[in-house]
PDB file of N, CA and C in Angstrom:
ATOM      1  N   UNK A   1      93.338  89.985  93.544  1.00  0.00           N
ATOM      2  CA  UNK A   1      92.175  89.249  94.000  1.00  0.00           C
ATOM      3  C   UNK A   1      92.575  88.227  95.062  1.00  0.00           C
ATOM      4  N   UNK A   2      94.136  88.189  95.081  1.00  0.00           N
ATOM      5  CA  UNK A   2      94.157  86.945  95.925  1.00  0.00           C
ATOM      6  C   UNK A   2      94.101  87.389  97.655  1.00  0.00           C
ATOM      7  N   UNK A   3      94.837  88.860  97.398  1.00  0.00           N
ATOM      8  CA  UNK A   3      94.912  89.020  98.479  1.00  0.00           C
ATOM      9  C   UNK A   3      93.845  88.966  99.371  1.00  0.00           C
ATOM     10  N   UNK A   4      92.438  89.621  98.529  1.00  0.00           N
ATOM     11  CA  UNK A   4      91.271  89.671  99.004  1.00  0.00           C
ATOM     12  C   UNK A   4      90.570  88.532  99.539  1.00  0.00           C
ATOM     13  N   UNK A   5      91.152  87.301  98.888  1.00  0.00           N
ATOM     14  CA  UNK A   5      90.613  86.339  99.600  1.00  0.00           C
ATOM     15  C   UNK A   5      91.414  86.124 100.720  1.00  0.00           C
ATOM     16  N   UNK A   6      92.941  85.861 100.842  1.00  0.00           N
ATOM     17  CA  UNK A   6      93.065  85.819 101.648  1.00  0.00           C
ATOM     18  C   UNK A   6      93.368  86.529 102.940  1.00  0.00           C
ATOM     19  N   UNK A   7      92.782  87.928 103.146  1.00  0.00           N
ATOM     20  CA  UNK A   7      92.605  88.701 104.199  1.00  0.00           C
ATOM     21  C   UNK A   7      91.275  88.409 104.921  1.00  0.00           C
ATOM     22  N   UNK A   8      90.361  87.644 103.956  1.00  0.00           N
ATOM     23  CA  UNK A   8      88.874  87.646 104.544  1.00  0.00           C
ATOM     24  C   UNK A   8      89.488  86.684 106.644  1.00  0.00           C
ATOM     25  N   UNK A   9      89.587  86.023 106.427  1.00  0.00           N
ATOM     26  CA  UNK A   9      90.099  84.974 107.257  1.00  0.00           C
ATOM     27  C   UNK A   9      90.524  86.157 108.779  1.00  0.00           C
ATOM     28  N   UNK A  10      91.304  86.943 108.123  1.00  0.00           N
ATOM     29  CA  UNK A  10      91.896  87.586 108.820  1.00  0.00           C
ATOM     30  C   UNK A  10      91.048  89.160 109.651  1.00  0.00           C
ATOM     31  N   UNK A  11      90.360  89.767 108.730  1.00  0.00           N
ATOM     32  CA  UNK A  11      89.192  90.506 108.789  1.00  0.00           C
ATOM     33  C   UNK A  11      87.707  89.573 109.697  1.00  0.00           C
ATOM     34  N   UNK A  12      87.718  88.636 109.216  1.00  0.00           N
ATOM     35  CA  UNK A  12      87.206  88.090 110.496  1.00  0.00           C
ATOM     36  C   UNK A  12      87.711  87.999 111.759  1.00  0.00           C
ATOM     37  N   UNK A  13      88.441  87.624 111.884  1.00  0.00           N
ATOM     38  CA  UNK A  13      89.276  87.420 113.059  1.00  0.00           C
ATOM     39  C   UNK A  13      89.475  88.507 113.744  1.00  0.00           C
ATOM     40  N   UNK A  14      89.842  89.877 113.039  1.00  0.00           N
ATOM     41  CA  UNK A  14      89.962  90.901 113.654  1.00  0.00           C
ATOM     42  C   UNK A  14      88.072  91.617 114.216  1.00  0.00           C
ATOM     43  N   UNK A  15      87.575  91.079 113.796  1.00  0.00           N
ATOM     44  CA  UNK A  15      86.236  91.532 114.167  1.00  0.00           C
ATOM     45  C   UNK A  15      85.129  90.956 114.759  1.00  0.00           C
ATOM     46  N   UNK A  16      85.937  89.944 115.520  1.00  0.00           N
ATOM     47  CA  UNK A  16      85.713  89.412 116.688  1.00  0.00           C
ATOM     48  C   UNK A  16      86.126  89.765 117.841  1.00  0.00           C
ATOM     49  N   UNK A  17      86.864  90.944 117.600  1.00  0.00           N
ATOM     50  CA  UNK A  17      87.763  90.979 118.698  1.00  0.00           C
ATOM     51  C   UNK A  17      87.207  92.564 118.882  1.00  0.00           C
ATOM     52  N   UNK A  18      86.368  93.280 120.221  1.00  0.00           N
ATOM     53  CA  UNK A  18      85.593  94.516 120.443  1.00  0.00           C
ATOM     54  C   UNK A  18      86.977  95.526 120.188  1.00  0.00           C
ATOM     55  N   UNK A  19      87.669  95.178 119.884  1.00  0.00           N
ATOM     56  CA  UNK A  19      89.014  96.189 120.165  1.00  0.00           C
ATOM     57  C   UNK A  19      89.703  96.825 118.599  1.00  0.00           C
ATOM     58  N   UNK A  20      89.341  95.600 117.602  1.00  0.00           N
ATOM     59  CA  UNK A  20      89.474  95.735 116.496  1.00  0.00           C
ATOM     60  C   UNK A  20      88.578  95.583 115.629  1.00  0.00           C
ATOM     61  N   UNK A  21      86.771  95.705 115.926  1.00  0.00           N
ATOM     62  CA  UNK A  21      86.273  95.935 115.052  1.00  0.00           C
ATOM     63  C   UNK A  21      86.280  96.938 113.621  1.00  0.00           C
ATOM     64  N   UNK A  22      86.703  98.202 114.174  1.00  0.00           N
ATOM     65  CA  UNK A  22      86.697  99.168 113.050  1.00  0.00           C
ATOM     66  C   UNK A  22      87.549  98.980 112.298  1.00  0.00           C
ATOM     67  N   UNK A  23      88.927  98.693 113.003  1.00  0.00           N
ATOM     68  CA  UNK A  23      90.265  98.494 112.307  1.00  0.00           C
ATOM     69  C   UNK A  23      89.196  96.970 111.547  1.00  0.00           C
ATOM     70  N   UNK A  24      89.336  95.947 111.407  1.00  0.00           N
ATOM     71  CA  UNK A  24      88.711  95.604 110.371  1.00  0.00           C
ATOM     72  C   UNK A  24      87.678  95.910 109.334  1.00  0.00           C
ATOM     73  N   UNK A  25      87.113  96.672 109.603  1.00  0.00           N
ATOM     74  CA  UNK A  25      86.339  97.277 108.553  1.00  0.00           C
ATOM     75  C   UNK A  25      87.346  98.213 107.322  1.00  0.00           C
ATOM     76  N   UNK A  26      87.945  98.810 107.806  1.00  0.00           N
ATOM     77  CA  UNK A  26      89.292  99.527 107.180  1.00  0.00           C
ATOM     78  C   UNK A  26      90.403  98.604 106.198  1.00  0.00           C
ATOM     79  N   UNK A  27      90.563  97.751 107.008  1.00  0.00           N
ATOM     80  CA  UNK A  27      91.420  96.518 106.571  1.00  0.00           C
ATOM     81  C   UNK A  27      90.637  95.878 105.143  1.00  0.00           C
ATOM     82  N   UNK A  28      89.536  95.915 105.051  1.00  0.00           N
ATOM     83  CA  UNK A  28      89.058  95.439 104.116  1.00  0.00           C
ATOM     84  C   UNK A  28      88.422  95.804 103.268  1.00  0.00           C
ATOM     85  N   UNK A  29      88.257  97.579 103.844  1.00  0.00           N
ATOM     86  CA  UNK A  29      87.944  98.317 102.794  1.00  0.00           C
ATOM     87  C   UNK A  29      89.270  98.774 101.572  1.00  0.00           C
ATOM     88  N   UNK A  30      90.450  98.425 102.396  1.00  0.00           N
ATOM     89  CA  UNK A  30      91.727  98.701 101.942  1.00  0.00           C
ATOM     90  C   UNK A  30      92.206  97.648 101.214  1.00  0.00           C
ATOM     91  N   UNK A  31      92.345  96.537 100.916  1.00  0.00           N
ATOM     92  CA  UNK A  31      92.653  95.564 100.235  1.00  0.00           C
ATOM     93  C   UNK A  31      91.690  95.825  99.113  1.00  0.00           C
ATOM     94  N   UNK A  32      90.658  95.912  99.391  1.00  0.00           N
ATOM     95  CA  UNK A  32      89.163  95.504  98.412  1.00  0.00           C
ATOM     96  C   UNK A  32      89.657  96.588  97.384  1.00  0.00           C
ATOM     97  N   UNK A  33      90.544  97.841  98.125  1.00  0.00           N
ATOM     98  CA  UNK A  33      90.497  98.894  96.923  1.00  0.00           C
ATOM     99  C   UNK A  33      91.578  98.671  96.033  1.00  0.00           C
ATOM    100  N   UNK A  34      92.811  97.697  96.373  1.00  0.00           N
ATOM    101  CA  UNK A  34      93.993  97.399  95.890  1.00  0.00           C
ATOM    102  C   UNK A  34      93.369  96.900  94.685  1.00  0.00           C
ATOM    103  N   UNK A  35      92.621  95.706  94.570  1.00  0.00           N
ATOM    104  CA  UNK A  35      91.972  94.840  93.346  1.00  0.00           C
ATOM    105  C   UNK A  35      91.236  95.794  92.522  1.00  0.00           C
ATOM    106  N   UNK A  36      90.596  96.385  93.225  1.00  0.00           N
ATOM    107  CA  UNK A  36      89.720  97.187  92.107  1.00  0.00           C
ATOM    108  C   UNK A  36      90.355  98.193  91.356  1.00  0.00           C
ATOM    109  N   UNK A  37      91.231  98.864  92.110  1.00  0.00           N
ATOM    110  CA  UNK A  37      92.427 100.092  91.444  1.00  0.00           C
ATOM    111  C   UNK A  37      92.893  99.104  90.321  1.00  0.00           C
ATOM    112  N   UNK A  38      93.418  98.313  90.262  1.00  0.00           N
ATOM    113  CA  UNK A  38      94.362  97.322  89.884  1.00  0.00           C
ATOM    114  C   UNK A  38      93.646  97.388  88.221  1.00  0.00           C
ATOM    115  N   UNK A  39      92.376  96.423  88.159  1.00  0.00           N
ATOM    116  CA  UNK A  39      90.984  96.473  87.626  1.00  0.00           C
ATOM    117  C   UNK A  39      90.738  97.540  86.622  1.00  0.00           C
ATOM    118  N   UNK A  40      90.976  98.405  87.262  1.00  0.00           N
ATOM    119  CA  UNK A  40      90.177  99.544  87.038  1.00  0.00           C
ATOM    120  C   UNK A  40      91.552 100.904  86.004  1.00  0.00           C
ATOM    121  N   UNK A  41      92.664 100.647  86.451  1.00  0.00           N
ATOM    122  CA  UNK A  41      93.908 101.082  85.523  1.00  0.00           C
ATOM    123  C   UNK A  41      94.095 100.163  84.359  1.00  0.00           C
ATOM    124  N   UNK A  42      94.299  99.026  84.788  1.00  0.00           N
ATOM    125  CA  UNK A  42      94.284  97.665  83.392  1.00  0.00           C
ATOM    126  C   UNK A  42      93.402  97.999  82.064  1.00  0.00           C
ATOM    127  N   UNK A  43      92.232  98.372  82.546  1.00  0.00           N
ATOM    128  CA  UNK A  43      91.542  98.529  81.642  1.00  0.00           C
ATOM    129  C   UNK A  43      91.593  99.783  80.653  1.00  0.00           C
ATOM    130  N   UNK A  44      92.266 100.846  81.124  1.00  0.00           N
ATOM    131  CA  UNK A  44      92.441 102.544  80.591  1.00  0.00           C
ATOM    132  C   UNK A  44      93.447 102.164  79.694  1.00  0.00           C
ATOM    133  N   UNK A  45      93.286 103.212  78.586  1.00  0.00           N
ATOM    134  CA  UNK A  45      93.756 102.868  77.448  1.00  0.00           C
ATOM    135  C   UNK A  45      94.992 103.956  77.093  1.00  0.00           C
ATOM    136  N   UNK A  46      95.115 105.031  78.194  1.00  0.00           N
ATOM    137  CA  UNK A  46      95.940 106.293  78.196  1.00  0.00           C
ATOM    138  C   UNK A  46      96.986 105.767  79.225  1.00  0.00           C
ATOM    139  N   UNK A  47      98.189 106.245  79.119  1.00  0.00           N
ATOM    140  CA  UNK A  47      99.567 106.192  80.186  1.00  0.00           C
ATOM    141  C   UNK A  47      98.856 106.690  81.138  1.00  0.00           C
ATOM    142  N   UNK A  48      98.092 108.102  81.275  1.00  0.00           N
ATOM    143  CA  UNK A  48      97.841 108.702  81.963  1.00  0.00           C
ATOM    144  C   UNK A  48      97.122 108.188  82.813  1.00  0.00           C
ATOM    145  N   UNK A  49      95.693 107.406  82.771  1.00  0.00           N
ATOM    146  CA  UNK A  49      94.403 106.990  83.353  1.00  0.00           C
ATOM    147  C   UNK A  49      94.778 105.609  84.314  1.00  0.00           C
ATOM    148  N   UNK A  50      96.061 104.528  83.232  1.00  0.00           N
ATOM    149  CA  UNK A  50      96.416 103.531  84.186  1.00  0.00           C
ATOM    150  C   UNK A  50      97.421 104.105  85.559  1.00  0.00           C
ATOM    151  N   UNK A  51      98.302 104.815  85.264  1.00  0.00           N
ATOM    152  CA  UNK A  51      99.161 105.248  86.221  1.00  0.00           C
ATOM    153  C   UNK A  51      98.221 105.838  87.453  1.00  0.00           C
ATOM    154  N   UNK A  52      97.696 106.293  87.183  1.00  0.00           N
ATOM    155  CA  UNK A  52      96.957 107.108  88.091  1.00  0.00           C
ATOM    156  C   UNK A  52      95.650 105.948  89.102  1.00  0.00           C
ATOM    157  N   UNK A  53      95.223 105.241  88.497  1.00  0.00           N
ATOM    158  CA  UNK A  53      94.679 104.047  89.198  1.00  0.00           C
ATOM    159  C   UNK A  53      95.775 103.025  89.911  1.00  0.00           C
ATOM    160  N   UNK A  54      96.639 102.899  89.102  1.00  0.00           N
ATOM    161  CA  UNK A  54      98.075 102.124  89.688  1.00  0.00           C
ATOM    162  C   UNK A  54      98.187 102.780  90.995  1.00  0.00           C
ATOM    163  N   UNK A  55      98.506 103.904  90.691  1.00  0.00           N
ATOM    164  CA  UNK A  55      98.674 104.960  92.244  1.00  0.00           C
ATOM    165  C   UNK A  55      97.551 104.350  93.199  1.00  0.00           C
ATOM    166  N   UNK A  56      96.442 104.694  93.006  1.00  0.00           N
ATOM    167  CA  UNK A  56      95.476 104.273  94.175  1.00  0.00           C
ATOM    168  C   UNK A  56      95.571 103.008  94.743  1.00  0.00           C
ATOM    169  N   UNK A  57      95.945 102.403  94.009  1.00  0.00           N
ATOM    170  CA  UNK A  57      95.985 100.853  94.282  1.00  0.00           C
ATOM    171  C   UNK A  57      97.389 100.716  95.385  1.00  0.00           C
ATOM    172  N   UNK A  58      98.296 101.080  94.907  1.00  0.00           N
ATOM    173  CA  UNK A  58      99.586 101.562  95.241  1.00  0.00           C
ATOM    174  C   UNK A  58      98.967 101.888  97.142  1.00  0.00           C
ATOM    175  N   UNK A  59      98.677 103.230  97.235  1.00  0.00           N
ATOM    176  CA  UNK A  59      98.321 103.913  98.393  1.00  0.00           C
ATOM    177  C   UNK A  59      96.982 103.078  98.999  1.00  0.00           C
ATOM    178  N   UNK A  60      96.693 102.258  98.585  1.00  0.00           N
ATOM    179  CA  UNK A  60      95.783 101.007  98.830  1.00  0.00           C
ATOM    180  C   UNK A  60      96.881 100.245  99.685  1.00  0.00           C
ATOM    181  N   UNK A  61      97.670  99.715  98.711  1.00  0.00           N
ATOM    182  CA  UNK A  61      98.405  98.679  99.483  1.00  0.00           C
ATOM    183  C   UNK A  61      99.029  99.055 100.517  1.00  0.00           C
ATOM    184  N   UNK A  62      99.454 100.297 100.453  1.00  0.00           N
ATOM    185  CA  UNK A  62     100.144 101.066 102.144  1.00  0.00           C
ATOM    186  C   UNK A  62      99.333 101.341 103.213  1.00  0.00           C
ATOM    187  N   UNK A  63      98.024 101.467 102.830  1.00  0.00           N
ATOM    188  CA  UNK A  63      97.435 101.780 103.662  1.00  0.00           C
ATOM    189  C   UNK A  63      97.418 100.119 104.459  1.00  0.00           C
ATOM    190  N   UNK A  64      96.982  99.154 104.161  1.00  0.00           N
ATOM    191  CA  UNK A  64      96.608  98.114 104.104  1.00  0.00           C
ATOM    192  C   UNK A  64      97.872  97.657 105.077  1.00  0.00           C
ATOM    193  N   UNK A  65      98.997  97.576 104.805  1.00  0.00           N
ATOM    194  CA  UNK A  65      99.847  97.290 105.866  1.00  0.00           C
ATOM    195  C   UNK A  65      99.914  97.837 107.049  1.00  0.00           C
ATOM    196  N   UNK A  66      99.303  99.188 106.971  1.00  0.00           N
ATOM    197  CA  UNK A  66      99.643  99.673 108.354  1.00  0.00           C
ATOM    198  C   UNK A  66      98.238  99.189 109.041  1.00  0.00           C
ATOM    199  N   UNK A  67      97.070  99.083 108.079  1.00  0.00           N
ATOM    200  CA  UNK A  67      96.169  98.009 109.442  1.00  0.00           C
ATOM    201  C   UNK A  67      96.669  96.491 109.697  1.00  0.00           C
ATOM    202  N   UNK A  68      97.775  96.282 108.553  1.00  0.00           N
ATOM    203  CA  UNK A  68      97.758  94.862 109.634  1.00  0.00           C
ATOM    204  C   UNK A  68      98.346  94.858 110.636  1.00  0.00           C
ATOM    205  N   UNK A  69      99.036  96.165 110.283  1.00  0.00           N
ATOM    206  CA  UNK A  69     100.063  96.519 111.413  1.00  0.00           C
ATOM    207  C   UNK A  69      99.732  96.243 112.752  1.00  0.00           C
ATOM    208  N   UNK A  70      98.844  97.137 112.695  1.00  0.00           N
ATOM    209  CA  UNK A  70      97.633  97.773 113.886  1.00  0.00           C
ATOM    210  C   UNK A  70      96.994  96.357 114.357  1.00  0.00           C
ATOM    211  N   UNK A  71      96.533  96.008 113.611  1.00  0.00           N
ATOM    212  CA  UNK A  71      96.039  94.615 113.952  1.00  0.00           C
ATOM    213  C   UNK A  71      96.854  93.190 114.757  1.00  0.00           C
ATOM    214  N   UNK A  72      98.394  93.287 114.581  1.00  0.00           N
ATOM    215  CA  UNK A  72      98.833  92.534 114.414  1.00  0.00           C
ATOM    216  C   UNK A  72      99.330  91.494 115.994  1.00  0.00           C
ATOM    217  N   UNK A  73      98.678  92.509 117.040  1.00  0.00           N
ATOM    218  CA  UNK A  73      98.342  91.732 118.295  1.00  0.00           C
ATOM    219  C   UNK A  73      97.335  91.101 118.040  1.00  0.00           C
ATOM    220  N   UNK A  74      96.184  91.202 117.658  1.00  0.00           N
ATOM    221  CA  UNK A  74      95.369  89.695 117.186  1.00  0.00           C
ATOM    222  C   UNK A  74      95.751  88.620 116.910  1.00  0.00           C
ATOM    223  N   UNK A  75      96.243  89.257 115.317  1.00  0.00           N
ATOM    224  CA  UNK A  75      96.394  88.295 114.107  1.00  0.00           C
ATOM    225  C   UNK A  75      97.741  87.594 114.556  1.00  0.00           C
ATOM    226  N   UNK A  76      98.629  87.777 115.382  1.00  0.00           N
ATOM    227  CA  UNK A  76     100.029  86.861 115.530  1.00  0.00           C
ATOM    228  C   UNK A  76     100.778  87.620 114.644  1.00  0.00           C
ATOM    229  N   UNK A  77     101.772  87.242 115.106  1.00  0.00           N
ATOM    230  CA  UNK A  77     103.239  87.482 114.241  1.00  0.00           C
ATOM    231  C   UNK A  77     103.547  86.805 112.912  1.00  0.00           C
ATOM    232  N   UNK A  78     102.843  85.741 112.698  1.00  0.00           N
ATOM    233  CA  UNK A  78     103.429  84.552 111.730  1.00  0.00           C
ATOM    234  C   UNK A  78     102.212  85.201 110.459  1.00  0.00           C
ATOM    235  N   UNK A  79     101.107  84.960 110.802  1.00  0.00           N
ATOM    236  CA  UNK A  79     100.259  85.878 109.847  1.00  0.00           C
ATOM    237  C   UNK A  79     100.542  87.152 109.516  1.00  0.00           C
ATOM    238  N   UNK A  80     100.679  88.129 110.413  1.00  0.00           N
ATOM    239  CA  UNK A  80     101.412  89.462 109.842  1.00  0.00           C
ATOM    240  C   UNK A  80     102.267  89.614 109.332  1.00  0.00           C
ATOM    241  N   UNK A  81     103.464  88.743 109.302  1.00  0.00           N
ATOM    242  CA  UNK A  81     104.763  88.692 108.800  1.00  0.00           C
ATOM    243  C   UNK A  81     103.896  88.220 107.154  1.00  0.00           C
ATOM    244  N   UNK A  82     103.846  87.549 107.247  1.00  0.00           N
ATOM    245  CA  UNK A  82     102.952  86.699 105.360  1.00  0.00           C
ATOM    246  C   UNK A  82     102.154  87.600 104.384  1.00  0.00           C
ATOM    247  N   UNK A  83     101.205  88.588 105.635  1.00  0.00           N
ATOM    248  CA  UNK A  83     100.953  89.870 104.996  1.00  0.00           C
ATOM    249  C   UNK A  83     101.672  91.049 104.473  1.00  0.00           C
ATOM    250  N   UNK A  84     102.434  90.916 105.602  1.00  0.00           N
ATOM    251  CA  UNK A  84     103.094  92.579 105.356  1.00  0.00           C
ATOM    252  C   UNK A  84     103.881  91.723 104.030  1.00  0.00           C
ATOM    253  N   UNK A  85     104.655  90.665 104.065  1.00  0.00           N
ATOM    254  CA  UNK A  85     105.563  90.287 102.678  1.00  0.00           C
ATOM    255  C   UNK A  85     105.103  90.654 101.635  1.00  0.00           C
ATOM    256  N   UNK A  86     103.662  89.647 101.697  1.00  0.00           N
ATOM    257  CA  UNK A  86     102.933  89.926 100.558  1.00  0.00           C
ATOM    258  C   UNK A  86     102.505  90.956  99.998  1.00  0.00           C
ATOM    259  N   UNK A  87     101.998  92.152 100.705  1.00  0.00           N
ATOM    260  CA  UNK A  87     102.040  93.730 100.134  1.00  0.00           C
ATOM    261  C   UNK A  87     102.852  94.430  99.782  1.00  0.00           C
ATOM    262  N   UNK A  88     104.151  94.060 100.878  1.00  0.00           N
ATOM    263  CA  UNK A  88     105.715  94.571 100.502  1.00  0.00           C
ATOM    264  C   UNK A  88     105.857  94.288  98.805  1.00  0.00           C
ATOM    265  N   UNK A  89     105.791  92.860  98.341  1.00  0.00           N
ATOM    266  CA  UNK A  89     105.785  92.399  96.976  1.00  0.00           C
ATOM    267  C   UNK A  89     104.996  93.324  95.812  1.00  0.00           C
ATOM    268  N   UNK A  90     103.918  93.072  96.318  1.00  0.00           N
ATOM    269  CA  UNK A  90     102.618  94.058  95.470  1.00  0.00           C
ATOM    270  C   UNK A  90     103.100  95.645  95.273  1.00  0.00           C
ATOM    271  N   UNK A  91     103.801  95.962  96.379  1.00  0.00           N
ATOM    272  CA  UNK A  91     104.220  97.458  96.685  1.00  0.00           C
ATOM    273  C   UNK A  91     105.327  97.846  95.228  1.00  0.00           C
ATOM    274  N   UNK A  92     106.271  96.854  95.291  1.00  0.00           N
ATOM    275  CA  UNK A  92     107.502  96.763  94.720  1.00  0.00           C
ATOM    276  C   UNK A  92     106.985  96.645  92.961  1.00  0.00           C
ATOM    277  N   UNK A  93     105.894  95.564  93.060  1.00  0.00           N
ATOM    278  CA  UNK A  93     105.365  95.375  91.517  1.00  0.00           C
ATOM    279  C   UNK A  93     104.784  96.725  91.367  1.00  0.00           C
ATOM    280  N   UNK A  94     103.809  97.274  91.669  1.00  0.00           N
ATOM    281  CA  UNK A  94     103.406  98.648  91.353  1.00  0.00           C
ATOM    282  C   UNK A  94     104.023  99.688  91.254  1.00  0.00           C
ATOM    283  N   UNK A  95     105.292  99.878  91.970  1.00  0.00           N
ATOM    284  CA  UNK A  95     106.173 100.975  91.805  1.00  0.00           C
ATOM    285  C   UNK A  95     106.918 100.892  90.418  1.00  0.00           C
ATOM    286  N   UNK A  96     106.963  99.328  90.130  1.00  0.00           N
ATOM    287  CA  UNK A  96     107.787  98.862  88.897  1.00  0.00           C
ATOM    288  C   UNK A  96     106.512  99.600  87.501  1.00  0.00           C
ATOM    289  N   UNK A  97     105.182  98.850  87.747  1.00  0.00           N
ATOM    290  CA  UNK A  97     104.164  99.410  86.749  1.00  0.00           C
ATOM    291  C   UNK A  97     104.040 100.810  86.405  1.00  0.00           C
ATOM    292  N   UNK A  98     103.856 101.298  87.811  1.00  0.00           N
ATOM    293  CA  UNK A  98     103.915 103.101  87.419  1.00  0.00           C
ATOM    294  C   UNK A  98     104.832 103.326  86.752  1.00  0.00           C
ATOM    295  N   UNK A  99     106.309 103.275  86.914  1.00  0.00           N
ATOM    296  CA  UNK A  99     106.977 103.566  86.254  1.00  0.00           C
ATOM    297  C   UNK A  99     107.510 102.991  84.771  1.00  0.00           C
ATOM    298  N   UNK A 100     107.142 101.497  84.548  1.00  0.00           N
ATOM    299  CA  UNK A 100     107.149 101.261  83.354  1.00  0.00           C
ATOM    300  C   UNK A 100     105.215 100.850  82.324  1.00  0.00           C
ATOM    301  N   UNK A 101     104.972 101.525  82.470  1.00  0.00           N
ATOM    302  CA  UNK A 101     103.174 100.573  81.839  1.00  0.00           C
ATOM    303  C   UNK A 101     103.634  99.878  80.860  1.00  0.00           C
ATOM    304  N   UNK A 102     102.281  99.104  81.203  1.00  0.00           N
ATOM    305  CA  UNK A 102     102.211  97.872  79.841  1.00  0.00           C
ATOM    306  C   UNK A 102     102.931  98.516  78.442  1.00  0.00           C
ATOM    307  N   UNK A 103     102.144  99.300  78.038  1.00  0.00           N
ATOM    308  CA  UNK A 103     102.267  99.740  76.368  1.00  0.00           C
ATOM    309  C   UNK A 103     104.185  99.565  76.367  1.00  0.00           C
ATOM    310  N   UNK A 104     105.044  99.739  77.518  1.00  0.00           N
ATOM    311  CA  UNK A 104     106.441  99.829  77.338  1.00  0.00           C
ATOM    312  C   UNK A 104     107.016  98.276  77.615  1.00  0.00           C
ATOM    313  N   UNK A 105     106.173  97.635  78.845  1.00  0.00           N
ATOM    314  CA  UNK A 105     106.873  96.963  78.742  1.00  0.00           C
ATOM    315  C   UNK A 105     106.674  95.482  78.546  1.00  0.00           C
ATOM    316  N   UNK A 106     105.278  94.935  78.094  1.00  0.00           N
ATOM    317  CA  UNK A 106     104.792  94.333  77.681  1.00  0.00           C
ATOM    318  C   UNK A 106     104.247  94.076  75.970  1.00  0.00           C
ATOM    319  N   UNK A 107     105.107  95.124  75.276  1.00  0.00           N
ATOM    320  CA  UNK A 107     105.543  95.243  74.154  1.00  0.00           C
ATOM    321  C   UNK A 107     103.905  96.282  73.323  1.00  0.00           C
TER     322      UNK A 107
END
């Protein structure tokens, strides 16, 4: 959720700009799906149902870097760098979840 807030800032910004309107629309359809995947596995009660939302969320967050990517003549270097970290992080936690779920490793 946090990310979502803080991309709004940035999704504006990019959609001010005639060059990156769409790419913001994308950008924020892509974050928005990270939280909800996230959301939406947490709650499944099978290995099977969370992993598999984990995933989306997962391919959420990749997608999501490569618009800031794209974006990132707008947005500056110093903001893109904070993003891409921050998904890099998220990337690394989800690869960790898929492969271990709660039921293992949260006792």
């Amino acid at each position: 959720m946090f990310l979502g807030d803080i991309s709004w800032p940035d999704v504006t910004r990019l959609v001010r700009d005639a060059r990156t309107v769409s790419l913001a629309d994308q950008l924020y359809r892509a974050v928005g799906s990270i939280d909800a995947n996230l959301a939406e596995g947490y709650s499944k009660s099978s290995r099977k149902d969370r992993v598999r939302f984990y995933e989306y969320s997962l391919g959420s967050a990749r997608e999501s870097r490569g618009w800031y990517w794209k974006g990132r003549h707008v947005l500056g270097d110093k903001v893109t760098a904070h993003r891409m970290e921050l998904l890099s992080e998220l990337i690394r936690l989800l690869l960790a979840m898929i492969h271990h779920p709660r039921d293992k490793t949260f006792g």
